[in-house]
C-alpha atoms as a PDB file:
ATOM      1  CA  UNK A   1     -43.046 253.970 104.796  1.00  0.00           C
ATOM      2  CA  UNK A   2     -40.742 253.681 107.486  1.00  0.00           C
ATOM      3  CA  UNK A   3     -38.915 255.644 110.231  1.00  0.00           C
ATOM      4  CA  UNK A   4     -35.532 256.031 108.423  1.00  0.00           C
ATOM      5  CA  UNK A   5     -37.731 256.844 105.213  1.00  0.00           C
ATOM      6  CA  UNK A   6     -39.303 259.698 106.677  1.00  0.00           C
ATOM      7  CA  UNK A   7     -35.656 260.664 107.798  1.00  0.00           C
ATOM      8  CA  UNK A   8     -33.995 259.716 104.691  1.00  0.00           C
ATOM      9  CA  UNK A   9     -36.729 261.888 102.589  1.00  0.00           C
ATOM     10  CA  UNK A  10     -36.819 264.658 104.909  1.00  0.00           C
ATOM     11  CA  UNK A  11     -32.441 265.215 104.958  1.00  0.00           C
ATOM     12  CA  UNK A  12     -32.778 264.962 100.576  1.00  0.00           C
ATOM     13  CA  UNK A  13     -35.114 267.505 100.819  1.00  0.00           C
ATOM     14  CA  UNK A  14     -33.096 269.754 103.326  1.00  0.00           C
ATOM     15  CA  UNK A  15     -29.937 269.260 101.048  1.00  0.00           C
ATOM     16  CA  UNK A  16     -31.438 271.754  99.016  1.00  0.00           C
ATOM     17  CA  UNK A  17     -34.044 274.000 100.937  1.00  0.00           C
ATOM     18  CA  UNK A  18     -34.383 275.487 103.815  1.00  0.00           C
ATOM     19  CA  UNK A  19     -36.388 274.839 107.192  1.00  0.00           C
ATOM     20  CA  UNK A  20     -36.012 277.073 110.255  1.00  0.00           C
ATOM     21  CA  UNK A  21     -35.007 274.943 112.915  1.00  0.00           C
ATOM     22  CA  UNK A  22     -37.523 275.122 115.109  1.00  0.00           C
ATOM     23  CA  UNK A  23     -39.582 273.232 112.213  1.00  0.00           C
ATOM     24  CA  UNK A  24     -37.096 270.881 111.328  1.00  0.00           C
ATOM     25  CA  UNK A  25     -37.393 270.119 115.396  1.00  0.00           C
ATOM     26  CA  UNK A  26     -41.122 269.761 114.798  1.00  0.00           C
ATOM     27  CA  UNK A  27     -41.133 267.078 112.045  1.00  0.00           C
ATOM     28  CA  UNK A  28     -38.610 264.938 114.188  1.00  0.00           C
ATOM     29  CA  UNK A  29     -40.809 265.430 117.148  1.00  0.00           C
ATOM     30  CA  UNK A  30     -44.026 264.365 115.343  1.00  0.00           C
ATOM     31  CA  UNK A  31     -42.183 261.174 113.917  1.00  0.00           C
ATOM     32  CA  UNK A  32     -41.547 259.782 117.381  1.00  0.00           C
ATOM     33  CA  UNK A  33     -44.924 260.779 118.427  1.00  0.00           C
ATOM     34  CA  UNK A  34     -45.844 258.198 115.527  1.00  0.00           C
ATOM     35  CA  UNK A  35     -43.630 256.048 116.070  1.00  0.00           C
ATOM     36  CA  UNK A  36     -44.405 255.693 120.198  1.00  0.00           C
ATOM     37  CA  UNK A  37     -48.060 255.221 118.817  1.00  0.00           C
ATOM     38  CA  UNK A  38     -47.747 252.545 116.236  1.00  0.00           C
ATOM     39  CA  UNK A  39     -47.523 254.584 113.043  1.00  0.00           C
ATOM     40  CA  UNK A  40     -51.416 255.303 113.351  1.00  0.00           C
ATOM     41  CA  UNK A  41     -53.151 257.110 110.382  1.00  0.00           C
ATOM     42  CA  UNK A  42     -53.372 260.484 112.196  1.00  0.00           C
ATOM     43  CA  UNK A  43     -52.752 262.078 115.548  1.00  0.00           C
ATOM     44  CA  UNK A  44     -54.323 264.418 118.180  1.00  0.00           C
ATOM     45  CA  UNK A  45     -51.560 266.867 119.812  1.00  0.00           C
ATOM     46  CA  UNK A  46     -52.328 269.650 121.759  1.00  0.00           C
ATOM     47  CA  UNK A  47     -50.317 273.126 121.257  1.00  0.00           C
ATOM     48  CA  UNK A  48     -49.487 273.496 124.680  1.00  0.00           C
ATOM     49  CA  UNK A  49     -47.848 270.105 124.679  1.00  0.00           C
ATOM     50  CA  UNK A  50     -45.674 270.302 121.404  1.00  0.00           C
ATOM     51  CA  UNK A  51     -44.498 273.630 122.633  1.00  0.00           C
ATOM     52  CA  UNK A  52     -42.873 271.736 125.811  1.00  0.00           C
ATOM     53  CA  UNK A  53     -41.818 269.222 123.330  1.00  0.00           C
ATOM     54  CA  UNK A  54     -39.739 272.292 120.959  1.00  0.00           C
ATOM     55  CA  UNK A  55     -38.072 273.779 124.128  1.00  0.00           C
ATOM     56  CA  UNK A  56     -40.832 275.926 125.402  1.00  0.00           C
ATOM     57  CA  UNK A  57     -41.020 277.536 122.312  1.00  0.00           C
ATOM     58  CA  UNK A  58     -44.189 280.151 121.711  1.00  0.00           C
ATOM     59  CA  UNK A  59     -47.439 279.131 120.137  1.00  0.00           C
ATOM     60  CA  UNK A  60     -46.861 281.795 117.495  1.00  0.00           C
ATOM     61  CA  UNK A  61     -43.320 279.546 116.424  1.00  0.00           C
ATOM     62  CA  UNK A  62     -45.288 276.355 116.424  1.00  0.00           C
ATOM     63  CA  UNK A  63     -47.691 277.468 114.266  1.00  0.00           C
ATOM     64  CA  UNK A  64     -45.689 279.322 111.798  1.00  0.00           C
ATOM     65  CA  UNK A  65     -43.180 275.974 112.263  1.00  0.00           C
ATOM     66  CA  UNK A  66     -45.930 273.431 111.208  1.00  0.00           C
ATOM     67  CA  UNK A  67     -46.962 275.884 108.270  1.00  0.00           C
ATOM     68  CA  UNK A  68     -43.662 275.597 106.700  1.00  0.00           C
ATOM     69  CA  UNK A  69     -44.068 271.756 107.560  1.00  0.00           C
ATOM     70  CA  UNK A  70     -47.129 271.603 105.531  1.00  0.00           C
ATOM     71  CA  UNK A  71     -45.658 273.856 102.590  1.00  0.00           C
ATOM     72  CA  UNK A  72     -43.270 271.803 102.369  1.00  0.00           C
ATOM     73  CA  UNK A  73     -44.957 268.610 101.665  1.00  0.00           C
ATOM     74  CA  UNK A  74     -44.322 266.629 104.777  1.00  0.00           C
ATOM     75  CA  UNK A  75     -47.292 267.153 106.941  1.00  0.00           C
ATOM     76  CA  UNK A  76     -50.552 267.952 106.776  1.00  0.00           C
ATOM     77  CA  UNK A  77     -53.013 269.137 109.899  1.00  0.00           C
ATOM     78  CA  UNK A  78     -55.960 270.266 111.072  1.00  0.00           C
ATOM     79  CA  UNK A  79     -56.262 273.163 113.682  1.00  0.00           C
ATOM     80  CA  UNK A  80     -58.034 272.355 116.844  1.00  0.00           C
ATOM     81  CA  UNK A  81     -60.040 274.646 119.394  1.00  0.00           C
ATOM     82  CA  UNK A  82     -60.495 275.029 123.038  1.00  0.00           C
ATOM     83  CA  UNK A  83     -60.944 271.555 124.186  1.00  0.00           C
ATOM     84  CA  UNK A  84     -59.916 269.359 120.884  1.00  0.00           C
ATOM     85  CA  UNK A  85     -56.192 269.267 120.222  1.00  0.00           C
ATOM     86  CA  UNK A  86     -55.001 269.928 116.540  1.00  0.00           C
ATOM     87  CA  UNK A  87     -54.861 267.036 114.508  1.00  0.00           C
ATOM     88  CA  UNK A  88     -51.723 265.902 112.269  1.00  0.00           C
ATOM     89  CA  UNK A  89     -51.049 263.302 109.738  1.00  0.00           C
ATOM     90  CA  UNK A  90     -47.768 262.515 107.943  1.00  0.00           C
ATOM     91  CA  UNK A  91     -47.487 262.630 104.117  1.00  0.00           C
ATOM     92  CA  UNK A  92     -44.721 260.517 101.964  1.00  0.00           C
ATOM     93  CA  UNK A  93     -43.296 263.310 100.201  1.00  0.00           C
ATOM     94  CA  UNK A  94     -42.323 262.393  96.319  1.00  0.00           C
ATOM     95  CA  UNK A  95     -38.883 261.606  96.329  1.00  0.00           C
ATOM     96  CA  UNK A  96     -38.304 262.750  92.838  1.00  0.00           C
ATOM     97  CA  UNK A  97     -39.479 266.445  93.114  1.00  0.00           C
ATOM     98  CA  UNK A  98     -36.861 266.302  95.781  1.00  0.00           C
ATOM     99  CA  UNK A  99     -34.300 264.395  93.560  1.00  0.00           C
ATOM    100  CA  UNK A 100     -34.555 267.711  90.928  1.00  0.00           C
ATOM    101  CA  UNK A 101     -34.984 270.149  93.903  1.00  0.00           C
ATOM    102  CA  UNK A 102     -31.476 269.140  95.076  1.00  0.00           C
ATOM    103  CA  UNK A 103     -29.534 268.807  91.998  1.00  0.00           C
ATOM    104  CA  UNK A 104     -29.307 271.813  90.500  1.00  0.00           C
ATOM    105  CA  UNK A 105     -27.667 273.272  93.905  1.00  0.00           C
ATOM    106  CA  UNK A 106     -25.391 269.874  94.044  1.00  0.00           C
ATOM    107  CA  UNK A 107     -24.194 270.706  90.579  1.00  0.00           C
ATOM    108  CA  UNK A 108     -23.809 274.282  91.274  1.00  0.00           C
ATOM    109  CA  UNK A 109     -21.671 273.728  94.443  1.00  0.00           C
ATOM    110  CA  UNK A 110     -19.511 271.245  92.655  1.00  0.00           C
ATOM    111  CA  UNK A 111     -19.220 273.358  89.734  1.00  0.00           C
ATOM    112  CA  UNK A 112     -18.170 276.246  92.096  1.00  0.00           C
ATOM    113  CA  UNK A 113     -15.814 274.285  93.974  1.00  0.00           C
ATOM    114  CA  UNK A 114     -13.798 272.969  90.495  1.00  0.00           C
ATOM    115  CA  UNK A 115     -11.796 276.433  90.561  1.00  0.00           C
ATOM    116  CA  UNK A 116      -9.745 276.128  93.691  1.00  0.00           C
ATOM    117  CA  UNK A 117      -6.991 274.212  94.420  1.00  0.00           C
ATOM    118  CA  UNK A 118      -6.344 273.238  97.695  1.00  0.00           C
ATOM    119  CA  UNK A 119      -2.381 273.090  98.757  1.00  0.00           C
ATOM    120  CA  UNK A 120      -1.727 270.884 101.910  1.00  0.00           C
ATOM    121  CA  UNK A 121       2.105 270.251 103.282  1.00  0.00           C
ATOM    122  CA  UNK A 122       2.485 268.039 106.232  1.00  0.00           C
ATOM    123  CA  UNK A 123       5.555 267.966 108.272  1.00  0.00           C
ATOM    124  CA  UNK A 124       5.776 264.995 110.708  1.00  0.00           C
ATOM    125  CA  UNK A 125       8.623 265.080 113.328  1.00  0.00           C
ATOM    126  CA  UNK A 126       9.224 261.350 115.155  1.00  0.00           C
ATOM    127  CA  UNK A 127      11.136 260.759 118.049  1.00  0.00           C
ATOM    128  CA  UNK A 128      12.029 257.934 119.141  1.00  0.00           C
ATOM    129  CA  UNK A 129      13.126 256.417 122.814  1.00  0.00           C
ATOM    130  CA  UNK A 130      15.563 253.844 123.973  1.00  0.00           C
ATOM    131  CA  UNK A 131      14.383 251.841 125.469  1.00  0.00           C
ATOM    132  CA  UNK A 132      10.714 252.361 124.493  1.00  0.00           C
ATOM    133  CA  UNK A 133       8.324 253.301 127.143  1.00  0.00           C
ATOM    134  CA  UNK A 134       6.118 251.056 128.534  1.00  0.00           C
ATOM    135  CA  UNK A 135       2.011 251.448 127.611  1.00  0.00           C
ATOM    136  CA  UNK A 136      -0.360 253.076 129.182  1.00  0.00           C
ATOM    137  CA  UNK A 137      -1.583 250.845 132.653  1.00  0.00           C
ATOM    138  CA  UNK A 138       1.880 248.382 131.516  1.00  0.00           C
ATOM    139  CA  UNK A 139       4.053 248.050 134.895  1.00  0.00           C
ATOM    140  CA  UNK A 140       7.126 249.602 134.774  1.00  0.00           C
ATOM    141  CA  UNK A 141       8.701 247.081 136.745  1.00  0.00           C
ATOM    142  CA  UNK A 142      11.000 245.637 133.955  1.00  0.00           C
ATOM    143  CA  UNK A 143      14.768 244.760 134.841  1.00  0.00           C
ATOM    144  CA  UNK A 144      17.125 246.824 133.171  1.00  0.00           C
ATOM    145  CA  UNK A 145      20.896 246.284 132.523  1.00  0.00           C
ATOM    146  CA  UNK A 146      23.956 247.986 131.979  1.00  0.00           C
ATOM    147  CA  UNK A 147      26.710 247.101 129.344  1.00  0.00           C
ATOM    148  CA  UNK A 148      28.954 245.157 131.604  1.00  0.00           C
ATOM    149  CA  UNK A 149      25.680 242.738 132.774  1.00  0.00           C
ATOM    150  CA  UNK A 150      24.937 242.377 129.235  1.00  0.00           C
ATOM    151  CA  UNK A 151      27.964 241.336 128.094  1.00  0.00           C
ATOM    152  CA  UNK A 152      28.137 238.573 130.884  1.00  0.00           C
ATOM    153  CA  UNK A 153      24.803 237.220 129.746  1.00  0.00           C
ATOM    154  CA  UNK A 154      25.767 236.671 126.524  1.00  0.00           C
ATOM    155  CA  UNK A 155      28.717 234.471 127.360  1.00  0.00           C
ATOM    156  CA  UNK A 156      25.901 231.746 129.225  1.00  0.00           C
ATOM    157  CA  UNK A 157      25.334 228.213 127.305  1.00  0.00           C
ATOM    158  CA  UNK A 158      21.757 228.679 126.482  1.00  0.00           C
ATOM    159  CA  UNK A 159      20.089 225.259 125.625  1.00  0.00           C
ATOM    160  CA  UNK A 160      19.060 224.870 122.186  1.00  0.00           C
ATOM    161  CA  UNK A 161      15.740 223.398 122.920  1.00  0.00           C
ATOM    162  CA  UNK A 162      14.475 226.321 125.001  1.00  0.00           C
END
């Protein structure tokens, strides 16, 4: 599986449960750690340093955080002791218990949505310059003329093959 499966699998199944955010933090956070690594079979991640990784969150969030995690499906670990971090390996969650998962509450929202009608009037005023202004950064340095210049211009032989 790859990175934007993991992703991919782990938004469908947020579409129609819930994750605090703190472990929704934690899965991305254990992706990169794979990813920086090589995708290896397992890892080894002390507490102390996933905590710094959430925002300095407690241990008591990061544990409860990875036990929704493993609930869920998408991880599964093993605790470690003083000494031996806790160890955590990725699992490719079946895409079609999230497929049902999801639609019931997509065809209950749309259902829900059916019986209001949305009313939207737009009123758009335009004003327009003469002469135009120049754009943004343009120089301003344009000539301008009056009627009476104008009118003496337009008496000049122009060439044709101009």
């Amino acid at each position: 599986m790859s990175y934007i499966d993991y992703l991919n699998r782990f938004h469908q199944f947020l579409e129609g449960n819930a994750l605090p955010p703190i472990a929704q933090l934690l899965y991305f956070r254990l992706l990169q750690v794979f990813n920086r690594m090589g995708w290896p079979p397992s890892v080894r991640i002390d507490n102390h340093r996933l905590m710094c990784m959430l925002g300095n969150c407690s241990e008591r969030a990061l544990i409860q955080a990875r036990l929704k995690l493993a609930r869920a499906g998408f991880i599964q670990f093993r605790s470690g002791h003083r000494g031996v971090p806790s160890q955590y390996t990725l699992r490719q969650v079946d895409l079609f218990s999230i497929t049902d998962s999801t639609t019931d509450s997509i065809t209950g929202s749309i259902t829900d949505s059916t019986t209001v009608s949305h009313n939207k009037t737009e009123t758009k005023k335009k004003t327009k310059t003469f002469p135009p202004k120049p754009p943004k950064g343009a120089s301003s340095c344009e000539k301008t003329y009056d009627i009476e210049e104008l009118e003496a211009l337009s008496c000049l032989d122009i060439p044709e093959n101009l």
